[in-house]
C-alpha atoms as a PDB file:
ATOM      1  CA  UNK A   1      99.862 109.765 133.731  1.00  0.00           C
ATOM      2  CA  UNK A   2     101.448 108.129 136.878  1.00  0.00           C
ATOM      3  CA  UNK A   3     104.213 110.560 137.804  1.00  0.00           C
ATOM      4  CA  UNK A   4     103.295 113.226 135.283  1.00  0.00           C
ATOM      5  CA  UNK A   5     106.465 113.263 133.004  1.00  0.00           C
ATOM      6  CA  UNK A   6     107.715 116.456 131.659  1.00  0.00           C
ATOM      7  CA  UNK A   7     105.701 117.952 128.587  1.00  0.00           C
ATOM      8  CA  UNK A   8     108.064 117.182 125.690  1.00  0.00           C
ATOM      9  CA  UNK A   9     107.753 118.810 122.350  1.00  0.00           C
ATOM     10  CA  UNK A  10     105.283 117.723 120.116  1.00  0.00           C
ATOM     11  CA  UNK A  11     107.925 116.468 117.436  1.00  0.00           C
ATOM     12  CA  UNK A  12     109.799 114.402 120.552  1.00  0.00           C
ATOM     13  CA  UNK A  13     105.652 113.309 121.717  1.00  0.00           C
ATOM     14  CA  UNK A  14     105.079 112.294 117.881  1.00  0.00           C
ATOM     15  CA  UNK A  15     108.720 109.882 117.434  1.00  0.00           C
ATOM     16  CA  UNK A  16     108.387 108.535 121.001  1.00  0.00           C
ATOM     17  CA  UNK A  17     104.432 107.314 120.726  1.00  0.00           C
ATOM     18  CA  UNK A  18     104.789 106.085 117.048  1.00  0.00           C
ATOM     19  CA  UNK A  19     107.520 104.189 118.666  1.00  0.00           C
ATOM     20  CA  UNK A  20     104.834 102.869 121.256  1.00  0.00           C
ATOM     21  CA  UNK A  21     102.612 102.076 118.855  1.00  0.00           C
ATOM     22  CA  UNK A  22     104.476 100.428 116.365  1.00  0.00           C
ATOM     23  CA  UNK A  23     101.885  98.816 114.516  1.00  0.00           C
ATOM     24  CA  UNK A  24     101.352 101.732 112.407  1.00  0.00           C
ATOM     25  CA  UNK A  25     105.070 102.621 111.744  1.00  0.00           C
ATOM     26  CA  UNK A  26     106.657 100.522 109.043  1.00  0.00           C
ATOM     27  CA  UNK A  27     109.926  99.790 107.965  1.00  0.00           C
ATOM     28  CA  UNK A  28     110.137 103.263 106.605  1.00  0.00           C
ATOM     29  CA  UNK A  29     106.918 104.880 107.348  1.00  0.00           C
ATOM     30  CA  UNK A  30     106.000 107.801 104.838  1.00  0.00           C
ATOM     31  CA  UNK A  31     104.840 111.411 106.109  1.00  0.00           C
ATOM     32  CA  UNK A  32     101.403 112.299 105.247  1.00  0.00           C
ATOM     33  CA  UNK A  33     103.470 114.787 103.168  1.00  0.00           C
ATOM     34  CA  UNK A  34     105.581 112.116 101.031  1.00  0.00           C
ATOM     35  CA  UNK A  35     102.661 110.148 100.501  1.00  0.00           C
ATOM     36  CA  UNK A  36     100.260 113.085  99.229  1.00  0.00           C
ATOM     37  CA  UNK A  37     101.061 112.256  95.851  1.00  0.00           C
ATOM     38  CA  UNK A  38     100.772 108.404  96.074  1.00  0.00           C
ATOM     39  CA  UNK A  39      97.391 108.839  97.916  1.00  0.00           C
ATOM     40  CA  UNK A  40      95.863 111.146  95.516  1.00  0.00           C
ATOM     41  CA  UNK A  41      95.829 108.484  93.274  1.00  0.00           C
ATOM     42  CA  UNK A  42      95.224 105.106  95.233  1.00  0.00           C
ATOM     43  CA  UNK A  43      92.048 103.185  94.573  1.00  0.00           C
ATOM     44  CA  UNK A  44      89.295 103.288  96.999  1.00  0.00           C
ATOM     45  CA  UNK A  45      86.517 101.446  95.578  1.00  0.00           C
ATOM     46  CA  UNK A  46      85.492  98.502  97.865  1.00  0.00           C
ATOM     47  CA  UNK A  47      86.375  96.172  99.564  1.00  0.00           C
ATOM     48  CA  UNK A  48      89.880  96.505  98.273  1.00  0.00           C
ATOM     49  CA  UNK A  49      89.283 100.609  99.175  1.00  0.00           C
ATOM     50  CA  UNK A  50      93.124 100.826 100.961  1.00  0.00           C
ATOM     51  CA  UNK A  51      94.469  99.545  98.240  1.00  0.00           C
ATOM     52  CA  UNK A  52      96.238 101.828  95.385  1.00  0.00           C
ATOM     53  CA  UNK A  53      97.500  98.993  92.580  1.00  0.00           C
ATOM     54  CA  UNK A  54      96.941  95.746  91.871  1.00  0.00           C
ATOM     55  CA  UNK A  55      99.838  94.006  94.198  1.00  0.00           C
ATOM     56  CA  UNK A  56      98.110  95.767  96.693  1.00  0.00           C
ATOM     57  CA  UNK A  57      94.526  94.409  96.294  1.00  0.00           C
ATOM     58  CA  UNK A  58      96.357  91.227  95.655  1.00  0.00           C
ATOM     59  CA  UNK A  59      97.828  91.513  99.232  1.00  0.00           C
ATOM     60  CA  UNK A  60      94.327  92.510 100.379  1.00  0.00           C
ATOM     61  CA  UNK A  61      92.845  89.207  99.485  1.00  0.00           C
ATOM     62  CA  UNK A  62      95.284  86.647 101.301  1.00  0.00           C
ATOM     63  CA  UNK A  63      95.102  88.281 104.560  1.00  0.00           C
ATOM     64  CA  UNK A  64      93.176  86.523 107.235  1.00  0.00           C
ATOM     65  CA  UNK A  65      91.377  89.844 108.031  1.00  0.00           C
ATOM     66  CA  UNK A  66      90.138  92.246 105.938  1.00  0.00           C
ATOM     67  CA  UNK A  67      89.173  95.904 106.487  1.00  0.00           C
ATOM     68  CA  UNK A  68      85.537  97.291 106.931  1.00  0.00           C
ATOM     69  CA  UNK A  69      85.242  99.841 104.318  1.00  0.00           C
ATOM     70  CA  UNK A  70      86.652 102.935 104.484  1.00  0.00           C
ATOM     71  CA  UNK A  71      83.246 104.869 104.962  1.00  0.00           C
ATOM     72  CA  UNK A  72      82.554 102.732 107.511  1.00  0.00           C
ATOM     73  CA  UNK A  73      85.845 103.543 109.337  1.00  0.00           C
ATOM     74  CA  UNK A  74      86.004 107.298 108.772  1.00  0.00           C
ATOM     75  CA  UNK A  75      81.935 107.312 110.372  1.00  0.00           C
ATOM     76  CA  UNK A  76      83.438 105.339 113.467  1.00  0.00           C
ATOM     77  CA  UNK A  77      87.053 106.853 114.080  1.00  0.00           C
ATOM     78  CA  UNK A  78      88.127 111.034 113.361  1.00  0.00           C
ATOM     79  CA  UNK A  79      90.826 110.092 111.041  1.00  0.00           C
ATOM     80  CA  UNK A  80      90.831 111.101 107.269  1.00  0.00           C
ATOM     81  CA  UNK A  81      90.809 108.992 103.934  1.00  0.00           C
ATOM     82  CA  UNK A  82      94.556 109.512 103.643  1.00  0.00           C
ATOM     83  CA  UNK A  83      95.407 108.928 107.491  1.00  0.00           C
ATOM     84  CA  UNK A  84      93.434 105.609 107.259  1.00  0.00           C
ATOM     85  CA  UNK A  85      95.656 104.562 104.495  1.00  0.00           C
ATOM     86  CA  UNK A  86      98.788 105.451 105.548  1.00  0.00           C
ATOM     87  CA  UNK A  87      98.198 104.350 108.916  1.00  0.00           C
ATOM     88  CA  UNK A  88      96.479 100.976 107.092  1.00  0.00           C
ATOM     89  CA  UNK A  89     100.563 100.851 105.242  1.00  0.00           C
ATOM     90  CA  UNK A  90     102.154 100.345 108.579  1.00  0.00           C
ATOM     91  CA  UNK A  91      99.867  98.316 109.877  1.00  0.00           C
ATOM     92  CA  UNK A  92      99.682  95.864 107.162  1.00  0.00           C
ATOM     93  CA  UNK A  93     103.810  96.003 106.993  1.00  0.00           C
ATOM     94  CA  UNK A  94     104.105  94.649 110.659  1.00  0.00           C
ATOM     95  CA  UNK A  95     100.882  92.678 110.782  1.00  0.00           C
ATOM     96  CA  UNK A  96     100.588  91.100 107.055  1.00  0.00           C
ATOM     97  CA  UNK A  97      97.983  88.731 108.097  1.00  0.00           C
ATOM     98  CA  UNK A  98      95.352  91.664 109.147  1.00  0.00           C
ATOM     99  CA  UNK A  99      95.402  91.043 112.683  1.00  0.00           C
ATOM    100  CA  UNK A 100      97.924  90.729 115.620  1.00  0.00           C
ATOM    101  CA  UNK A 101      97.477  87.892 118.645  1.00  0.00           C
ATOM    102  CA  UNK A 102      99.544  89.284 122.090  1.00  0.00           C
ATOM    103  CA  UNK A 103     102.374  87.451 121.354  1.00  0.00           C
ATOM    104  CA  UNK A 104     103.133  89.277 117.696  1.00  0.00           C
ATOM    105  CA  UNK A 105     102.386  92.580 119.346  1.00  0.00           C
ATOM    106  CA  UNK A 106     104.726  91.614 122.051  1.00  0.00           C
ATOM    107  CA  UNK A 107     107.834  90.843 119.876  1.00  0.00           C
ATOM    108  CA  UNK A 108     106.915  93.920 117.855  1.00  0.00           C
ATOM    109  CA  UNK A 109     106.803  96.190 120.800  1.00  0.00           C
ATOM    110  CA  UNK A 110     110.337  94.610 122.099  1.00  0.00           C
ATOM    111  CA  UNK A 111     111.600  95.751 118.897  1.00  0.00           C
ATOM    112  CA  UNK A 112     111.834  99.064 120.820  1.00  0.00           C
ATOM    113  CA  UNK A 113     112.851  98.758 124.018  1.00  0.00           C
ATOM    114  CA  UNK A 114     115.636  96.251 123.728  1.00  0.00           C
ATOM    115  CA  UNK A 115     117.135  97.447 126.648  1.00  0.00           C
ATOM    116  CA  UNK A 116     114.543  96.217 129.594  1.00  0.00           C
ATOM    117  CA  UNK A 117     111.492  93.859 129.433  1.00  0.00           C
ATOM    118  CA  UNK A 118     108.217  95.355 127.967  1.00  0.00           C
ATOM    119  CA  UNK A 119     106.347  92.047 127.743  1.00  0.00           C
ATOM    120  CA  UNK A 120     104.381  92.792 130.563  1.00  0.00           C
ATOM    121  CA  UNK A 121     103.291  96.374 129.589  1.00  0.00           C
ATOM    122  CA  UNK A 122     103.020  95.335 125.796  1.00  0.00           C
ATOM    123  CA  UNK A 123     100.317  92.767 127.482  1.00  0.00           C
ATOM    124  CA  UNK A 124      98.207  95.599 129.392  1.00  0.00           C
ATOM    125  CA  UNK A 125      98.385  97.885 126.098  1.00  0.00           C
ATOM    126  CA  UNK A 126      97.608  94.950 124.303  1.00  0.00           C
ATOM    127  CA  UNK A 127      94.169  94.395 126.009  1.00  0.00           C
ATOM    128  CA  UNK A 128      93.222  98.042 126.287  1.00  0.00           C
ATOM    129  CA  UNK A 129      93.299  97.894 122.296  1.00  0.00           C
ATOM    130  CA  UNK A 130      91.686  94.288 122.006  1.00  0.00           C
ATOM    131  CA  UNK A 131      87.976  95.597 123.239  1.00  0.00           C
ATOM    132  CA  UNK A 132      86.286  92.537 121.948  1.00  0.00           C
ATOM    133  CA  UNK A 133      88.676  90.754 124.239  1.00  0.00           C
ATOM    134  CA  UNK A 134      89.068  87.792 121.716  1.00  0.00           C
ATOM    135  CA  UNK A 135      92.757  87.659 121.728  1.00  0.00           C
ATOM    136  CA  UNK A 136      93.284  89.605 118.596  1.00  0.00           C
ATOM    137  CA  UNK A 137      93.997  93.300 117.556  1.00  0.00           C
ATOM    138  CA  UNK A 138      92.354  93.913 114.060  1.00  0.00           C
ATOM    139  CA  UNK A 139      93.088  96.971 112.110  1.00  0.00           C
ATOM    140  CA  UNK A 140      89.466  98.061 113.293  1.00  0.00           C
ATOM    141  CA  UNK A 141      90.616  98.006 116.633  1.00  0.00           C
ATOM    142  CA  UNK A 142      93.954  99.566 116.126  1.00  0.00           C
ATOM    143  CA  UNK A 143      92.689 102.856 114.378  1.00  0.00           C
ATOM    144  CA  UNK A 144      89.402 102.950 116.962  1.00  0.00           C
ATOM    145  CA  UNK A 145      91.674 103.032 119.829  1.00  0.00           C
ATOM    146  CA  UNK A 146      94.248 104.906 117.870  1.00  0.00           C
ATOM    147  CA  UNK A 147      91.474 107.769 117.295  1.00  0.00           C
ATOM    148  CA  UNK A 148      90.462 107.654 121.215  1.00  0.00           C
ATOM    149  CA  UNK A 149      93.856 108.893 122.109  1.00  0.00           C
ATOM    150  CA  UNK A 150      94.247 111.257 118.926  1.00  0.00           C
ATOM    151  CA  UNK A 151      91.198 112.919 118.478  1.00  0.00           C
ATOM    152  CA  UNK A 152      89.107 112.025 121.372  1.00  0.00           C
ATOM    153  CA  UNK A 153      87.803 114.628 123.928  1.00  0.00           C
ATOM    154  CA  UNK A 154      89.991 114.997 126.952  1.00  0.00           C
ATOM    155  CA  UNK A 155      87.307 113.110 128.650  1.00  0.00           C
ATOM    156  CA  UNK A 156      87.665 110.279 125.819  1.00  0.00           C
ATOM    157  CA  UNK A 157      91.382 109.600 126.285  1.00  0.00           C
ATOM    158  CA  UNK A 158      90.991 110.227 129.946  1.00  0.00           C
ATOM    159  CA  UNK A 159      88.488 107.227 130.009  1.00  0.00           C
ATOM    160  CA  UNK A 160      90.925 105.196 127.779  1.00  0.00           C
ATOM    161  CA  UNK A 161      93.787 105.929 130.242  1.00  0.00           C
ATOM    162  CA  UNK A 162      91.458 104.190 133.227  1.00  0.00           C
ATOM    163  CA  UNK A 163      90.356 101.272 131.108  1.00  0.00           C
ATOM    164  CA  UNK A 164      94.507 100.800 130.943  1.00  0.00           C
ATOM    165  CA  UNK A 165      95.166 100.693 134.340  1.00  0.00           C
ATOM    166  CA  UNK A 166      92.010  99.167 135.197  1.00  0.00           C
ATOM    167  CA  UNK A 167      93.622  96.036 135.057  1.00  0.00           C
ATOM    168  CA  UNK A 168      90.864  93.525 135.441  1.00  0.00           C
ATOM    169  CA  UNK A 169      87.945  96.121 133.966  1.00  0.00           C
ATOM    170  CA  UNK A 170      85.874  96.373 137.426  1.00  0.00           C
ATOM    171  CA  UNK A 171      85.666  99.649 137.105  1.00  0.00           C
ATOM    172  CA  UNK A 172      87.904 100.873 139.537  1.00  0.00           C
ATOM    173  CA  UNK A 173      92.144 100.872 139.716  1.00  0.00           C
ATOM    174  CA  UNK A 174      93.317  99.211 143.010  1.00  0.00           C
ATOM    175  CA  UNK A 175      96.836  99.974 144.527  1.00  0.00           C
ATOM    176  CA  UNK A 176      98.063  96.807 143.241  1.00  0.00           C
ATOM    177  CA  UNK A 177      96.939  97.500 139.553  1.00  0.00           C
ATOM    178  CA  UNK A 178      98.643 100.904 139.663  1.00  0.00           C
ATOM    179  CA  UNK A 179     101.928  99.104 141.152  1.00  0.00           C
ATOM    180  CA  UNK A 180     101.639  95.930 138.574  1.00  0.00           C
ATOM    181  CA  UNK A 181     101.347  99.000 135.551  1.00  0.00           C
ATOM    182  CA  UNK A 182     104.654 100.708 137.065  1.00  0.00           C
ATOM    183  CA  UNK A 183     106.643  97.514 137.337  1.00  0.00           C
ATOM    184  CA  UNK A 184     106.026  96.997 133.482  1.00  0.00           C
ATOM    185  CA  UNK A 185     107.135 100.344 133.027  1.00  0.00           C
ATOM    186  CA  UNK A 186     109.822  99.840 134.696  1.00  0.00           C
ATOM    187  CA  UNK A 187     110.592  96.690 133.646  1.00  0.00           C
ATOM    188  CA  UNK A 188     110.321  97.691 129.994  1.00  0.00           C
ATOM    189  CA  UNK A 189     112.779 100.758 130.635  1.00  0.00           C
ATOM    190  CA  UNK A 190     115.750  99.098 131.770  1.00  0.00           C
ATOM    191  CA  UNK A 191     117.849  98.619 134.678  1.00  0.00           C
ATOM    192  CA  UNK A 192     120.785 100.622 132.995  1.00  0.00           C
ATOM    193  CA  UNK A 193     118.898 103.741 133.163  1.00  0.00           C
ATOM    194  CA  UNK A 194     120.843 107.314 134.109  1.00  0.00           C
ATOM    195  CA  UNK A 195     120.028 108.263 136.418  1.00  0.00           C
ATOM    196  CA  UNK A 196     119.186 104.945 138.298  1.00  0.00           C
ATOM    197  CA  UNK A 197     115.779 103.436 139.266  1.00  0.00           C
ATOM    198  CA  UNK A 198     115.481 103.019 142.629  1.00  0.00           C
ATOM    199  CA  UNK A 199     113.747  99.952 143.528  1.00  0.00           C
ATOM    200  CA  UNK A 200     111.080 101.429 145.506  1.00  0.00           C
ATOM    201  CA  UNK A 201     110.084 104.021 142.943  1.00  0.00           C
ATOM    202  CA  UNK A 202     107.288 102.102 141.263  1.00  0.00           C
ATOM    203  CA  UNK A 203     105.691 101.895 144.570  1.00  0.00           C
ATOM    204  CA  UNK A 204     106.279 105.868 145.559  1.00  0.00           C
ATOM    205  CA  UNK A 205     104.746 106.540 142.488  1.00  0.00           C
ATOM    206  CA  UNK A 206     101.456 104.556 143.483  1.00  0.00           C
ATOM    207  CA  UNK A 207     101.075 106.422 146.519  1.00  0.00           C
ATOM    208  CA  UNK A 208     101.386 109.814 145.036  1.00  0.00           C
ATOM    209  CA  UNK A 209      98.833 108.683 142.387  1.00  0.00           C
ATOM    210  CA  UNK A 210      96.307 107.587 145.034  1.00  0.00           C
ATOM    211  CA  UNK A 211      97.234 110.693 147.494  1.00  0.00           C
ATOM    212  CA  UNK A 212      96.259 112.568 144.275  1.00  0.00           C
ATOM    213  CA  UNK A 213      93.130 110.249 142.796  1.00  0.00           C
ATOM    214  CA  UNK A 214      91.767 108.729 145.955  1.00  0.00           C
ATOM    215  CA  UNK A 215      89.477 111.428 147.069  1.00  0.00           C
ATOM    216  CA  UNK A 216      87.307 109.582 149.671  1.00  0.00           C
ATOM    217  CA  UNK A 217      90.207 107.192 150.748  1.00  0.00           C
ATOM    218  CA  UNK A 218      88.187 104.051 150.282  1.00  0.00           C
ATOM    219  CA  UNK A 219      91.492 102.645 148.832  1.00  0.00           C
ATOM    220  CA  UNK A 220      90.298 101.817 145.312  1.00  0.00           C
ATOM    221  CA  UNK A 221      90.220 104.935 142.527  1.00  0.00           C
ATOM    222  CA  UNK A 222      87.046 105.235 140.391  1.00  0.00           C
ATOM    223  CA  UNK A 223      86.306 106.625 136.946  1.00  0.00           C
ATOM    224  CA  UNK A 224      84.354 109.742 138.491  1.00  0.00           C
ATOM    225  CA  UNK A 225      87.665 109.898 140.901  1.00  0.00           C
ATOM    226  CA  UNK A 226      89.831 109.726 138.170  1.00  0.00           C
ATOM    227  CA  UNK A 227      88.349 111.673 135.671  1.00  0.00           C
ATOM    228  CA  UNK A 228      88.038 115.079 138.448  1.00  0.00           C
ATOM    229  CA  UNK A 229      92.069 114.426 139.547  1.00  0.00           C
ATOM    230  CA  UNK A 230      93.236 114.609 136.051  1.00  0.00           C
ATOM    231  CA  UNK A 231      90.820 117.490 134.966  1.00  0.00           C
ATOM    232  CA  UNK A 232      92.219 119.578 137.965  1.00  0.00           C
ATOM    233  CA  UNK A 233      95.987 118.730 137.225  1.00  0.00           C
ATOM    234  CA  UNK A 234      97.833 121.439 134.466  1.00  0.00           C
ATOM    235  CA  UNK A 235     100.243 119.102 133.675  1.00  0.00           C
ATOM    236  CA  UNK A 236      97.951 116.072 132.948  1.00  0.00           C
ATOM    237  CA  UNK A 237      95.864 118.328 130.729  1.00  0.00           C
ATOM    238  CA  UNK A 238      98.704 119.632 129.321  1.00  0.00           C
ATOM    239  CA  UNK A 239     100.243 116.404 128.249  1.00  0.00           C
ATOM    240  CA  UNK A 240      96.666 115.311 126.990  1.00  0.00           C
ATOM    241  CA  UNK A 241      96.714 117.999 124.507  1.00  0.00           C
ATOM    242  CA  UNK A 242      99.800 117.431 123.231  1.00  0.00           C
ATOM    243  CA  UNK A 243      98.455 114.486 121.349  1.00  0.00           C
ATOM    244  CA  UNK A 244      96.347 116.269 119.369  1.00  0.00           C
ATOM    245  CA  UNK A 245      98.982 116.838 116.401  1.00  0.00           C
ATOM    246  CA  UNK A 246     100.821 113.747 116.397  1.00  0.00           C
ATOM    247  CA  UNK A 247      99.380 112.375 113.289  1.00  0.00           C
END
């Protein structure tokens, strides 16, 4: 949101956030398409209900964390029987133990950005998925969040966009939580960028957001502030619906 990229295709918008989320892309991650066949068959009696042979409910037992069931999941997220298992595949590829502390998810995440420093960003996406805030990211959490920004309302993944930048969950985004959030970014895209970063960019970008979201000019952006800027901006709206195919 901060800066309002370009609206990319949907096929570019589906590689570049499975790429940001790369708990759910494997090694080789199959298409729903390619794994029609291998789903249609898979075994979904409880508790082992993600698993489709016998390795697989094997693997299911040693993990530290196992799945709620898979009614249970489809009741609390919009994501189908065969989404939840082949987004439970990648998922279980990169995180074999069931759940992911912030250090795991931040080596996975530098897996993709090799070029800059996303440690700091992989931390603030880190917490916006860990709701609980217990220092963990089950597959419960993944897919719930996952969902939010997939299938939720506009107002849904609007709301999950603030609880992002609200750094410290107050309920409002100050000008130096919006300028910590575009240093990560920043940070995680490189110096060797073309064409160059400035150095004062992340902070232009801050004061276009709150020239934009900071209707009453108290200095601090709110939810109700937040949620009205982005419903009035084309671009935001059109980026937000963008999402709605990736999966």
């Amino acid at each position: 949101l901060p800066g309002n990229p370009p609206v990319q295709t949907k096929k570019a918008l589906k590689q570049r956030f499975l790429k940001l989320l790369p708990c759910c892309r494997p090694k080789s991650i199959p298409s729903l398409s390619e794994s029609n066949s291998v789903l249609a068959s898979a075994t979904l009696s409880s508790p082992g209900f993600l698993a489709d042979s016998v390795e697989d409910e094997f693997e299911l037992s040693t993990v530290c964390h196992r799945p709620e069931g898979l009614e249970q999941l489809q009741e609390q997220t919009k994501f189908t029987r065969k989404e939840l298992q082949v987004l439970y595949r990648g998922f279980k590829n990169e995180c074999p133990s069931g759940i992911v502390n912030e250090e795991n998810f931040k080596q996975i995440y530098s897996q993709f950005f090799p070029q800059g420093d996303s440690s700091t960003y992989a931390t603030f996406l880190f917490n916006a998925f860990d709701t609980d805030h217990d220092g963990s990211v089950s597959f419960e959490d993944f897919v719930s969040g996952l969902s939010t920004i997939l299938r939720g309302t506009i107002d849904d993944r609007l709301n999950w966009a603030f609880n992002l930048y609200d750094l410290n969950k107050d309920g409002c985004i100050t000008k130096e939580e919006m300028l910590d959030i575009m240093k990560s970014i920043y940070d995680m895209m490189g110096k060797y960028t073309y064409p160059a970063m400035r150095e004062e960019a992340p902070r232009e970008h801050v004061e276009n957001f709150f020239q934009k979201m900071d209707r009453n000019k108290d200095g601090v952006v709110t939810i109700e502030e937040f949620l009205e800027s982005c419903q009035k901006d084309e671009n935001i709206m059109r980026s937000m619906q963008l999402f709605d195919s990736v999966i």
